[in-house]
PDB file of N, CA and C in Angstrom:
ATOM      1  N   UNK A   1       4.318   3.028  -5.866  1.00  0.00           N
ATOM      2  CA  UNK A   1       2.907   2.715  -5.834  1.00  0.00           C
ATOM      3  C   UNK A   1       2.238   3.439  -4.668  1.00  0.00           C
ATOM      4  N   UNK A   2       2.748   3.215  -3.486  1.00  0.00           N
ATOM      5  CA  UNK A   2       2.381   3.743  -2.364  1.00  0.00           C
ATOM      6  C   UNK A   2       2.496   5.515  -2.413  1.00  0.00           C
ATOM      7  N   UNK A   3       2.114   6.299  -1.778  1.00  0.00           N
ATOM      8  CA  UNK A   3       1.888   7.831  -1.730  1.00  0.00           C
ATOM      9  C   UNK A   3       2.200   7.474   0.343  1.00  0.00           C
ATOM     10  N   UNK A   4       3.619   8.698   0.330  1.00  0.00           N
ATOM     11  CA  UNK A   4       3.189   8.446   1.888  1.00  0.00           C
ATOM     12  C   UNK A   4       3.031  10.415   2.710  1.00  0.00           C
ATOM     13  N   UNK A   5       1.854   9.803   3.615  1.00  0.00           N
ATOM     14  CA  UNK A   5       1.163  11.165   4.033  1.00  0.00           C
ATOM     15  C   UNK A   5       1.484  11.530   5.375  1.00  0.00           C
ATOM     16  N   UNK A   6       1.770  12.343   5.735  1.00  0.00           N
ATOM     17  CA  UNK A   6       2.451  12.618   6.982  1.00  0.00           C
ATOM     18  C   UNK A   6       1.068  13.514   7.792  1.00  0.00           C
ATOM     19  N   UNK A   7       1.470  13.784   8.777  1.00  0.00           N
ATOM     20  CA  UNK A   7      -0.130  14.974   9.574  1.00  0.00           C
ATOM     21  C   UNK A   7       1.345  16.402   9.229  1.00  0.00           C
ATOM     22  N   UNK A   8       1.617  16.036   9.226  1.00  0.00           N
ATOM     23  CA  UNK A   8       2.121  17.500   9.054  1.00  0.00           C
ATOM     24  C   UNK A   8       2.207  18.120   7.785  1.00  0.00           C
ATOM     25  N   UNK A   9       2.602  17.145   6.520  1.00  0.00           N
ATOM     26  CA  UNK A   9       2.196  17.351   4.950  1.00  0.00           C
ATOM     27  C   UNK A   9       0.379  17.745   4.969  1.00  0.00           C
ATOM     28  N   UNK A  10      -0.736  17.090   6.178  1.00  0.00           N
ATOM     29  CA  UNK A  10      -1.509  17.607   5.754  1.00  0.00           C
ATOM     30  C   UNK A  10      -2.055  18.970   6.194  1.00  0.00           C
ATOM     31  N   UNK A  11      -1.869  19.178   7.835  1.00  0.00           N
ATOM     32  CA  UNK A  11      -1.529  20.357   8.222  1.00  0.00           C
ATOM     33  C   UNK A  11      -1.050  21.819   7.342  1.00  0.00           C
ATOM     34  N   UNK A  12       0.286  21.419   6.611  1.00  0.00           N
ATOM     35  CA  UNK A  12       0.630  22.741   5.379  1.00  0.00           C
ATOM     36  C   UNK A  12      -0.492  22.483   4.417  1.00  0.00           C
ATOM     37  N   UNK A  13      -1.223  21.273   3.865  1.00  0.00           N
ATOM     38  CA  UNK A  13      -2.732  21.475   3.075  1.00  0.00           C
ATOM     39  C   UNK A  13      -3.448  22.052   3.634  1.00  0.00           C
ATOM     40  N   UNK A  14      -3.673  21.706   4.827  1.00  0.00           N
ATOM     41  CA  UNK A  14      -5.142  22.581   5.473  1.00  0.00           C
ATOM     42  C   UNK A  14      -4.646  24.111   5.480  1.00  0.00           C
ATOM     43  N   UNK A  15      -3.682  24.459   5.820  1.00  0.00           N
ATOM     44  CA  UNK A  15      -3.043  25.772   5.183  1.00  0.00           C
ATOM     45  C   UNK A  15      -3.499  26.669   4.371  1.00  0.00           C
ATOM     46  N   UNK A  16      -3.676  25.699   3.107  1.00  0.00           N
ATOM     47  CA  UNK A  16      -3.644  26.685   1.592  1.00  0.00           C
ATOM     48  C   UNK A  16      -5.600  26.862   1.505  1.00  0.00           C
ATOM     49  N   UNK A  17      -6.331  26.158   2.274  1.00  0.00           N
ATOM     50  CA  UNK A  17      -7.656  26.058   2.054  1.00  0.00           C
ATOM     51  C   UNK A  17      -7.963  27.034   3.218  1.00  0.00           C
ATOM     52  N   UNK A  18      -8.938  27.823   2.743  1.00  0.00           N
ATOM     53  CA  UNK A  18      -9.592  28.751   3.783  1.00  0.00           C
ATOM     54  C   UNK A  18     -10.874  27.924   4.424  1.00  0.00           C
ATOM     55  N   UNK A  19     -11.678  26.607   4.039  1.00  0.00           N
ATOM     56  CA  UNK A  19     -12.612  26.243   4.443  1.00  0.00           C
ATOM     57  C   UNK A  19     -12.994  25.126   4.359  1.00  0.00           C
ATOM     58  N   UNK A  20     -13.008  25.044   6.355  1.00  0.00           N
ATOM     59  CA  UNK A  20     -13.186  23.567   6.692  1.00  0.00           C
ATOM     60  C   UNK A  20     -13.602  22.658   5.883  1.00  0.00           C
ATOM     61  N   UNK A  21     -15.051  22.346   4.876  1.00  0.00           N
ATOM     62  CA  UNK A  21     -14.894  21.492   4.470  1.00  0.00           C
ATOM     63  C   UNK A  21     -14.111  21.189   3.002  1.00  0.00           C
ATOM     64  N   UNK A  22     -13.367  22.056   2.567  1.00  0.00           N
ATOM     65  CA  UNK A  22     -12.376  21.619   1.883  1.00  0.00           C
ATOM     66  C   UNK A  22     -10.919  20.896   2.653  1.00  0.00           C
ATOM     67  N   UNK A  23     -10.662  21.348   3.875  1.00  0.00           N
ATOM     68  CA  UNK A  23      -9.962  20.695   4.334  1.00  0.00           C
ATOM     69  C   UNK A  23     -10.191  19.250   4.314  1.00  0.00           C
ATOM     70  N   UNK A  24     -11.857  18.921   5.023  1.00  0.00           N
ATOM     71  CA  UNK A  24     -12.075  17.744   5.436  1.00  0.00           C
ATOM     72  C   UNK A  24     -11.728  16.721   4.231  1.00  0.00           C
ATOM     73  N   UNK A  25     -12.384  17.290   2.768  1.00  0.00           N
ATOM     74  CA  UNK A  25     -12.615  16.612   1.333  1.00  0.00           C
ATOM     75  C   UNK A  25     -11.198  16.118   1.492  1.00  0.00           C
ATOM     76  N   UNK A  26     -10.138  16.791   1.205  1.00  0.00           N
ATOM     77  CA  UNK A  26      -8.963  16.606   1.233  1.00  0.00           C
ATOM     78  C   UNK A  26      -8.427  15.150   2.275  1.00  0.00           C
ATOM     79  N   UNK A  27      -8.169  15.316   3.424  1.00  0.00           N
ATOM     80  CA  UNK A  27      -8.503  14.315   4.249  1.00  0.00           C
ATOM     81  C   UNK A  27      -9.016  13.207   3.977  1.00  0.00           C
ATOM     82  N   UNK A  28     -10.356  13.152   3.509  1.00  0.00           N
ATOM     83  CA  UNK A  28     -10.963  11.842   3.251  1.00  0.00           C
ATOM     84  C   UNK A  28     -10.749  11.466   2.084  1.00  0.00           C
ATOM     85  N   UNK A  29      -9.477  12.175   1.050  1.00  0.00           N
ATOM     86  CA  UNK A  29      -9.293  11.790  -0.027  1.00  0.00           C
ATOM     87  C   UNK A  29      -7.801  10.733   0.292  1.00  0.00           C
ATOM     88  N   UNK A  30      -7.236  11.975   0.728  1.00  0.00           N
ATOM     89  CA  UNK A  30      -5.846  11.033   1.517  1.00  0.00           C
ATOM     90  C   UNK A  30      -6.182   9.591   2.442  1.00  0.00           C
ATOM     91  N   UNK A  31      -7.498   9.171   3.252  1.00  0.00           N
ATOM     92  CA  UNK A  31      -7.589   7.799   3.465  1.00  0.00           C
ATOM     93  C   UNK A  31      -8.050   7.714   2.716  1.00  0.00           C
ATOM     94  N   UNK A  32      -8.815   7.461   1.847  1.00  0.00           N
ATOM     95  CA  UNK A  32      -9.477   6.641   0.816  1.00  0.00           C
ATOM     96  C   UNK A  32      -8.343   6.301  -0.263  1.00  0.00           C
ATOM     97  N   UNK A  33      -7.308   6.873  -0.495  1.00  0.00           N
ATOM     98  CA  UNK A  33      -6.209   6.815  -1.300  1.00  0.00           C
ATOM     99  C   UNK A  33      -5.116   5.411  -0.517  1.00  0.00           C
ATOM    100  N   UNK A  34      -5.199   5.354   0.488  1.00  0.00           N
ATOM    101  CA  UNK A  34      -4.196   4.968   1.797  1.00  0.00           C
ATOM    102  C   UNK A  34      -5.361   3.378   1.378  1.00  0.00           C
ATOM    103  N   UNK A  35      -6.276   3.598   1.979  1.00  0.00           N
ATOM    104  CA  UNK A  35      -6.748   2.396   1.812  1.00  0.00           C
ATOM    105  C   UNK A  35      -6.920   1.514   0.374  1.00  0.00           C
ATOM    106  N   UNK A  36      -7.151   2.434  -0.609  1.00  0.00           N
ATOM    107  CA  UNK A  36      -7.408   1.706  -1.759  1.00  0.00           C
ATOM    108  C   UNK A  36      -6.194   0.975  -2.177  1.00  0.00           C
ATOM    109  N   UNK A  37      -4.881   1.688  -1.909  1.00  0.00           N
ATOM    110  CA  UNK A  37      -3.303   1.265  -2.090  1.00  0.00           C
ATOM    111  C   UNK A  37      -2.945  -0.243  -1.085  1.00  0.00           C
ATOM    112  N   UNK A  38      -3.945  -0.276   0.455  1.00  0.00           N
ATOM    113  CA  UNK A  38      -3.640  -1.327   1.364  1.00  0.00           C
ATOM    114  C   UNK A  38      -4.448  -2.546   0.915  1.00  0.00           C
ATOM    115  N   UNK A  39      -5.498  -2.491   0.111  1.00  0.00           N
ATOM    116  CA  UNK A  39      -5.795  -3.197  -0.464  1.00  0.00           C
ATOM    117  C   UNK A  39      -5.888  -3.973  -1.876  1.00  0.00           C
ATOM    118  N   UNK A  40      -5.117  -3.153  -2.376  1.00  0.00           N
ATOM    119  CA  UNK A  40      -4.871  -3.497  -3.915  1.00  0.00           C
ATOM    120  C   UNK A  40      -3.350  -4.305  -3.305  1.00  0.00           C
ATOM    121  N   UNK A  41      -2.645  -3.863  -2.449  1.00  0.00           N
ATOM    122  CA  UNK A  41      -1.731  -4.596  -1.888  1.00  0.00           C
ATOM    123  C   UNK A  41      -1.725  -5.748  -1.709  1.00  0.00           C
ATOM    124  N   UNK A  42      -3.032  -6.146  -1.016  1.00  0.00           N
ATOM    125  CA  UNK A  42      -3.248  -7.630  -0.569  1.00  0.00           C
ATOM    126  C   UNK A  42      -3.648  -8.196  -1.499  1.00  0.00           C
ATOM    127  N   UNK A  43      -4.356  -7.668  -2.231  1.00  0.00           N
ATOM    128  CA  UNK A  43      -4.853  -8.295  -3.250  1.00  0.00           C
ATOM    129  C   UNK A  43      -3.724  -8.924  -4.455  1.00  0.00           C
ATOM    130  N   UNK A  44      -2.591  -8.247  -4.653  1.00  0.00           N
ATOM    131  CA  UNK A  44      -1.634  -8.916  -5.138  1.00  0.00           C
ATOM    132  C   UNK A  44      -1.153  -9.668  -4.765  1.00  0.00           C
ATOM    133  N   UNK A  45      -1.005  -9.029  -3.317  1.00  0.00           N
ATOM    134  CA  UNK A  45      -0.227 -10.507  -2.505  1.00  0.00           C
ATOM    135  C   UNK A  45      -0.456 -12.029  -2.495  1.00  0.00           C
ATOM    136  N   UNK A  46      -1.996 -11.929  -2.464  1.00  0.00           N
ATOM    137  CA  UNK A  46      -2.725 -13.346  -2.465  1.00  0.00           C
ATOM    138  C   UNK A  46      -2.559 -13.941  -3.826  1.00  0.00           C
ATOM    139  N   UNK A  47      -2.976 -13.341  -4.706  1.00  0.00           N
ATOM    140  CA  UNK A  47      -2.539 -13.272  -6.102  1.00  0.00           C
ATOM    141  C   UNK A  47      -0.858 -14.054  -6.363  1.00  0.00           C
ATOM    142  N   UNK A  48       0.027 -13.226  -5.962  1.00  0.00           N
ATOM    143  CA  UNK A  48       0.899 -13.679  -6.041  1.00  0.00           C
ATOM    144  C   UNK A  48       1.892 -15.008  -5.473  1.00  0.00           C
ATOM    145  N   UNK A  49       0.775 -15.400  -4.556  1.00  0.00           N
ATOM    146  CA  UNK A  49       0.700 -16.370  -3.851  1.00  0.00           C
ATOM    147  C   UNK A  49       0.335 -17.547  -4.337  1.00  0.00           C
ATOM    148  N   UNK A  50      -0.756 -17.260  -5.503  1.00  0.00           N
ATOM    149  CA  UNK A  50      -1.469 -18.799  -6.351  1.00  0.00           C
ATOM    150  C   UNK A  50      -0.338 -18.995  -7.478  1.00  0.00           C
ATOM    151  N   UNK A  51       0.315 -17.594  -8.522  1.00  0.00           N
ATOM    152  CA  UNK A  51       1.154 -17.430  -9.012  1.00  0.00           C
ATOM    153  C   UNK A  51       2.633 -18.561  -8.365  1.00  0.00           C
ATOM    154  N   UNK A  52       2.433 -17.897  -7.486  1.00  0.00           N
ATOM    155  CA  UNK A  52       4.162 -18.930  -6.626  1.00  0.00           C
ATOM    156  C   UNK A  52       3.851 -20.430  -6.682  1.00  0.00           C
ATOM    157  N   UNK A  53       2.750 -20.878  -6.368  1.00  0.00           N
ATOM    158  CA  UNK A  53       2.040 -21.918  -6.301  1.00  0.00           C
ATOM    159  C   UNK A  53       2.151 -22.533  -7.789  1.00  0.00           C
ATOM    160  N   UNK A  54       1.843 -22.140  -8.775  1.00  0.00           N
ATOM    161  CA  UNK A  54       1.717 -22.503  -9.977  1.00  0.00           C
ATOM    162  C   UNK A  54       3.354 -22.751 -10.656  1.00  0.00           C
ATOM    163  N   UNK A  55       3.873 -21.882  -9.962  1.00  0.00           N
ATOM    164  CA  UNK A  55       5.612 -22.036 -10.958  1.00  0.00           C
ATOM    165  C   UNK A  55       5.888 -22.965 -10.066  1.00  0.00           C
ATOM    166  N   UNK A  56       5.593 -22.951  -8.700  1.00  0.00           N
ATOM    167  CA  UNK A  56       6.181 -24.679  -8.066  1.00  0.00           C
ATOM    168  C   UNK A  56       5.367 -25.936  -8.681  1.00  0.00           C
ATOM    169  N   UNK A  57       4.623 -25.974  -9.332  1.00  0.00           N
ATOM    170  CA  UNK A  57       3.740 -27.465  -9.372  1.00  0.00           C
ATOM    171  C   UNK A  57       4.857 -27.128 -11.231  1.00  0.00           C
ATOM    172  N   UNK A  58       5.084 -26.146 -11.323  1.00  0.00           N
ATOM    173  CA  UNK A  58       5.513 -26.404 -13.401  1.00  0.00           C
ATOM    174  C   UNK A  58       6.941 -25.878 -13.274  1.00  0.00           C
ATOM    175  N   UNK A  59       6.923 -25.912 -11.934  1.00  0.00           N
ATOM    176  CA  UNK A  59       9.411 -26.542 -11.739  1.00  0.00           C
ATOM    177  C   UNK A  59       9.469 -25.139 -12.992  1.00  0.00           C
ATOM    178  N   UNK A  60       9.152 -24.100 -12.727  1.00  0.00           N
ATOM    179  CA  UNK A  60       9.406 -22.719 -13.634  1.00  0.00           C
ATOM    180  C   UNK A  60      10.221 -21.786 -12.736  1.00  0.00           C
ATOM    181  N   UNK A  61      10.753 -22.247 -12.470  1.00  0.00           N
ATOM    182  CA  UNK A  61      11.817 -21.392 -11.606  1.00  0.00           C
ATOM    183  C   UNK A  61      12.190 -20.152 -11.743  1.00  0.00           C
ATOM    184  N   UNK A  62      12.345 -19.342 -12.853  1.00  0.00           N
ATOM    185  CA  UNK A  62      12.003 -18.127 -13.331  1.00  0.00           C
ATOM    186  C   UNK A  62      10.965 -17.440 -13.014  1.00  0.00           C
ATOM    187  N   UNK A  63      10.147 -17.454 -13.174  1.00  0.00           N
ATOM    188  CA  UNK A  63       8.542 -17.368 -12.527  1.00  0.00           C
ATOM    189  C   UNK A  63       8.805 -17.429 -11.144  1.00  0.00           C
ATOM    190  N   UNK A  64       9.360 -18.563 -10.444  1.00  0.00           N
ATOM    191  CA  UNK A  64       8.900 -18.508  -9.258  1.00  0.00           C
ATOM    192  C   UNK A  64       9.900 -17.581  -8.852  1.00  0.00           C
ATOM    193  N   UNK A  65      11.548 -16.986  -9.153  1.00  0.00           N
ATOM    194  CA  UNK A  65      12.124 -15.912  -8.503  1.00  0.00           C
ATOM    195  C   UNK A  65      11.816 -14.752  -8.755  1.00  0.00           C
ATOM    196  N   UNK A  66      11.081 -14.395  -9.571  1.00  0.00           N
ATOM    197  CA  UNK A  66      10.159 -13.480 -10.013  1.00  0.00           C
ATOM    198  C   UNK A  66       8.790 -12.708  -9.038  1.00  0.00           C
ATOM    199  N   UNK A  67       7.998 -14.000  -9.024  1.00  0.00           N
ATOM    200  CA  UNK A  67       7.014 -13.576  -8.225  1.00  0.00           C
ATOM    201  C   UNK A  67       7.286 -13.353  -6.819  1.00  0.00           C
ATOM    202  N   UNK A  68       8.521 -14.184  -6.143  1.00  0.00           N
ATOM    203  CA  UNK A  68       9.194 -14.312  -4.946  1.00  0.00           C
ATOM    204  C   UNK A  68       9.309 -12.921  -4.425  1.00  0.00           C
ATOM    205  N   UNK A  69      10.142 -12.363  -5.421  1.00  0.00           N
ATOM    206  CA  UNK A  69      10.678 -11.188  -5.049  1.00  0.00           C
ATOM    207  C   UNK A  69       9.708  -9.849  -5.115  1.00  0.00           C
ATOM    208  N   UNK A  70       8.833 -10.221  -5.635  1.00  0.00           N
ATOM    209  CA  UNK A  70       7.939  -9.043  -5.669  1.00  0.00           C
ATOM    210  C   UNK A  70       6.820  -9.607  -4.495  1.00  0.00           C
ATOM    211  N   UNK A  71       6.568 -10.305  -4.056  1.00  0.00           N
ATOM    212  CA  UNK A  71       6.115 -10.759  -2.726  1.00  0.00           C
ATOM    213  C   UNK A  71       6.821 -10.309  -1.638  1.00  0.00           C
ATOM    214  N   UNK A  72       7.939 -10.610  -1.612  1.00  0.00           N
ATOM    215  CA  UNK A  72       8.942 -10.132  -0.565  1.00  0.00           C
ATOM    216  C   UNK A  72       9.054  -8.480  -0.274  1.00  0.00           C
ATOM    217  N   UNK A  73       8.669  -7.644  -1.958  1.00  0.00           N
ATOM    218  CA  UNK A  73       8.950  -6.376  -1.294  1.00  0.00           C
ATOM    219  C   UNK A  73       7.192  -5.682  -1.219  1.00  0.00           C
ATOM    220  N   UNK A  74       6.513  -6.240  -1.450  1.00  0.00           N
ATOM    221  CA  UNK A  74       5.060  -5.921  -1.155  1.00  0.00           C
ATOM    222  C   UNK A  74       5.102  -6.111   0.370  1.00  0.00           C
ATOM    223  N   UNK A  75       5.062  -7.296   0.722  1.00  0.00           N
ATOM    224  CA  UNK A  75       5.352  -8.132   2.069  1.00  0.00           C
ATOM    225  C   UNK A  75       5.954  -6.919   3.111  1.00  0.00           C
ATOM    226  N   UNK A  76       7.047  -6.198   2.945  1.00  0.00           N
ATOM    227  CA  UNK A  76       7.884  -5.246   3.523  1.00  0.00           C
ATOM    228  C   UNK A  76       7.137  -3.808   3.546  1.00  0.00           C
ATOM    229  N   UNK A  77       6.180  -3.641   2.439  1.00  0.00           N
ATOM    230  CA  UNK A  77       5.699  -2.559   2.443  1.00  0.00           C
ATOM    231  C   UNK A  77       4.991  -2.501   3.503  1.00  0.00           C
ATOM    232  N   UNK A  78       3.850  -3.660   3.352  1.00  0.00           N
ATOM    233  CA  UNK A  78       2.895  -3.812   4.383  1.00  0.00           C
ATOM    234  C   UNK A  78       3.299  -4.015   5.559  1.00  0.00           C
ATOM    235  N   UNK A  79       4.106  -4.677   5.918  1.00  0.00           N
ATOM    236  CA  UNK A  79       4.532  -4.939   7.373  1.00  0.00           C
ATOM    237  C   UNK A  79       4.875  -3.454   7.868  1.00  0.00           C
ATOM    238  N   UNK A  80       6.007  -2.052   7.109  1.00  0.00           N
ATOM    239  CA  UNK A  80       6.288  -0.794   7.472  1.00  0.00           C
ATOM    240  C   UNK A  80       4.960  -0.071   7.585  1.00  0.00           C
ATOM    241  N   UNK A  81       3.541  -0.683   6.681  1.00  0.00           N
ATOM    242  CA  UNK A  81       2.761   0.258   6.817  1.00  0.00           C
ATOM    243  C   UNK A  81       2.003  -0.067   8.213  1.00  0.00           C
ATOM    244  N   UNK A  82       1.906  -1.263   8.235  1.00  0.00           N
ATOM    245  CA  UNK A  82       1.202  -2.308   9.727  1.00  0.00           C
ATOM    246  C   UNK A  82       1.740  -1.565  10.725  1.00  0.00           C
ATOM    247  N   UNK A  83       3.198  -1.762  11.151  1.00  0.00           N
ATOM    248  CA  UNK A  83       4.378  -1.272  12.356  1.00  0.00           C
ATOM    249  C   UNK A  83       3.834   1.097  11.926  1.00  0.00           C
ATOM    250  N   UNK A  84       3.304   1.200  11.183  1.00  0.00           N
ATOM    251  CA  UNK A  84       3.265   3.021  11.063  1.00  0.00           C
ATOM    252  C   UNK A  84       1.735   2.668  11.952  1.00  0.00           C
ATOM    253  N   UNK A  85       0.876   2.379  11.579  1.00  0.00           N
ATOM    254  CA  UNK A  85      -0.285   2.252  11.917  1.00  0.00           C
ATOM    255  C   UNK A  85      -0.420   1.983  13.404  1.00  0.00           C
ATOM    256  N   UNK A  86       0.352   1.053  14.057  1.00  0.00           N
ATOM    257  CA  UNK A  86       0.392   0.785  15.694  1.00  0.00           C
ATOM    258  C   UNK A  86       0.675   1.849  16.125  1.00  0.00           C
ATOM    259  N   UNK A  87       2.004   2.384  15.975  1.00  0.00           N
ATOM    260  CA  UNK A  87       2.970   3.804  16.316  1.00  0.00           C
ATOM    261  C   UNK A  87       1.812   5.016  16.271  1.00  0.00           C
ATOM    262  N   UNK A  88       0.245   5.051  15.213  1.00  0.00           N
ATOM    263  CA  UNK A  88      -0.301   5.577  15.351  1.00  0.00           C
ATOM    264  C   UNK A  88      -1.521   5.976  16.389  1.00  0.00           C
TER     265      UNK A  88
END
């Protein structure tokens, strides 16, 4: 789901473009991409949160190791992307 962008992956982009503001376009495509992904993130998360909520009140236990686990590795994404972002 995630796309991950390095300054140096964009560096060899700014490369292939002879002009600044194609560089920049580029750039503001890569955050706007970064962000739309950090928030469609949360947005599941919470989501998946009323979901967890719902298989506990209907003892669906299937459901709930289900949604668990895809919480857990969303959860991990965000926390590696949180801990990249400080480092930044």
């Amino acid at each position: 789901m995630d796309k991950y962008y390095s300054y140096t992956d964009f560096l060899k982009a700014v490369g292939h473009y002879q002009h600044a503001n194609e560089s920049e376009k580029l750039l503001n495509e890569i955050y706007l991409d970064l962000f739309l992904n950090s928030m469609q993130r949360l947005q599941r998360i919470d989501q998946l949160k009323d979901l967890i909520d719902r298989a506990l009140d209907e003892r669906d236990k299937e459901a709930f190791l289900a949604y668990t686990a895809e919480l857990n590795e969303l959860q991990e994404t965000q926390e590696l992307e949180d801990a990249q972002e400080a480092v930044n």
